[in-house]
Protein backbone atom coordinates (compact mmCIF):
# COMPACT_ATOMS: atom_id res chain seq x y z
CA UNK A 1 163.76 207.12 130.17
CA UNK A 2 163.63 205.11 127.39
CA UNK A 3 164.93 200.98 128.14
CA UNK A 4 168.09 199.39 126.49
CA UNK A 5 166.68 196.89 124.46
CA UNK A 6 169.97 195.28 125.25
CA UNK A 7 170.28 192.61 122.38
CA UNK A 8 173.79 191.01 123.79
CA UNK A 9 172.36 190.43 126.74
CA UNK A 10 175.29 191.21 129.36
CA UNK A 11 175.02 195.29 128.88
CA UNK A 12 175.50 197.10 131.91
CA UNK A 13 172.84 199.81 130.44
CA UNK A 14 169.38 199.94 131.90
CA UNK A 15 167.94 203.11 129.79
CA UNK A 16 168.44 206.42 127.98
CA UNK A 17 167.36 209.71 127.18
CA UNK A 18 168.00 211.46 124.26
CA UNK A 19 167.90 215.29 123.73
CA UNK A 20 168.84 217.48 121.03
CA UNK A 21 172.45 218.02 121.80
CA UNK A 22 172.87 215.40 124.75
CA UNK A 23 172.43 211.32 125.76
CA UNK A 24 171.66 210.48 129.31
CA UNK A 25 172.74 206.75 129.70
CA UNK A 26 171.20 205.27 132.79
CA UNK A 27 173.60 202.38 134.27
CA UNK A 28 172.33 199.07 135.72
CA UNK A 29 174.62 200.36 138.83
CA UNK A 30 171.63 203.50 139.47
CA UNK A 31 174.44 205.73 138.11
CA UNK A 32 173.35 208.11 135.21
CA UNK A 33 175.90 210.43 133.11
CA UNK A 34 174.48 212.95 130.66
CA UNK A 35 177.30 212.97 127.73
CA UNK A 36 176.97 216.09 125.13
CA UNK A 37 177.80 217.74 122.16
CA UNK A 38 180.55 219.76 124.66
CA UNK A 39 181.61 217.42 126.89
CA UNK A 40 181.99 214.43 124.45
CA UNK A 41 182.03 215.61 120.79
CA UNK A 42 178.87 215.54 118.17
CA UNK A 43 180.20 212.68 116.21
CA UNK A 44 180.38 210.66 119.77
CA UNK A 45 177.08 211.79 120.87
CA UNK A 46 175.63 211.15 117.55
CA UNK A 47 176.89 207.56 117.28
CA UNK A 48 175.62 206.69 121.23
CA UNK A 49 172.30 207.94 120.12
CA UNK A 50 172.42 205.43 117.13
CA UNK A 51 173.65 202.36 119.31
CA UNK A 52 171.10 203.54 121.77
CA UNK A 53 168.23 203.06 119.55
CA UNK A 54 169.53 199.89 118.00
CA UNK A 55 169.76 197.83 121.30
CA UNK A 56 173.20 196.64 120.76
CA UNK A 57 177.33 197.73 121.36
CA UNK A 58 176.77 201.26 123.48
CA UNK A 59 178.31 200.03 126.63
CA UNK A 60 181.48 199.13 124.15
CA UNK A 61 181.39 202.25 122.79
CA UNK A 62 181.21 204.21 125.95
CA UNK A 63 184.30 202.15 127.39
CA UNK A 64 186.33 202.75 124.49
CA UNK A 65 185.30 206.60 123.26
CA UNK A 66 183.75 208.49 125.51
CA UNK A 67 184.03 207.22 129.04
CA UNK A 68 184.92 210.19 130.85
CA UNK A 69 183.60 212.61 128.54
CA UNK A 70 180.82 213.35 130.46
CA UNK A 71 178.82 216.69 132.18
CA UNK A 72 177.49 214.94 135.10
């Protein structure tokens, strides 16, 4: 698991994990969700993966397009 630089500072997002055709966003909560191509969309997954490696505005992004749109 890779850490959330977390550049805002008030992120609720400890880590990540990136796969091919998935993200696995580890919550400061202990909670994980693994949101994929399927379940969420390419272009979403795509764009977490992005935010993911720049530190900064996932948790937004999550909240507003894909925050159910997860496998597990």
């Amino acid at each position: 698991m890779t850490p959330y630089a977390n550049l805002s500072g008030n992120s609720g997002i400890y880590g990540y994990e990136i796969g091919d055709n998935y993200i696995i966003i580890l919550f400061n909560s202990g909670e994980s969700y693994k949101y994929s191509d399927i379940s969420a969309g390419m272009d979403i997954v795509e764009e977490m993966k992005l935010l993911a490696k720049q530190g900064t505005g996932l948790h937004k992004f999550i909240n507003n397009y894909a925050k159910n749109n997860y496998e597990w």
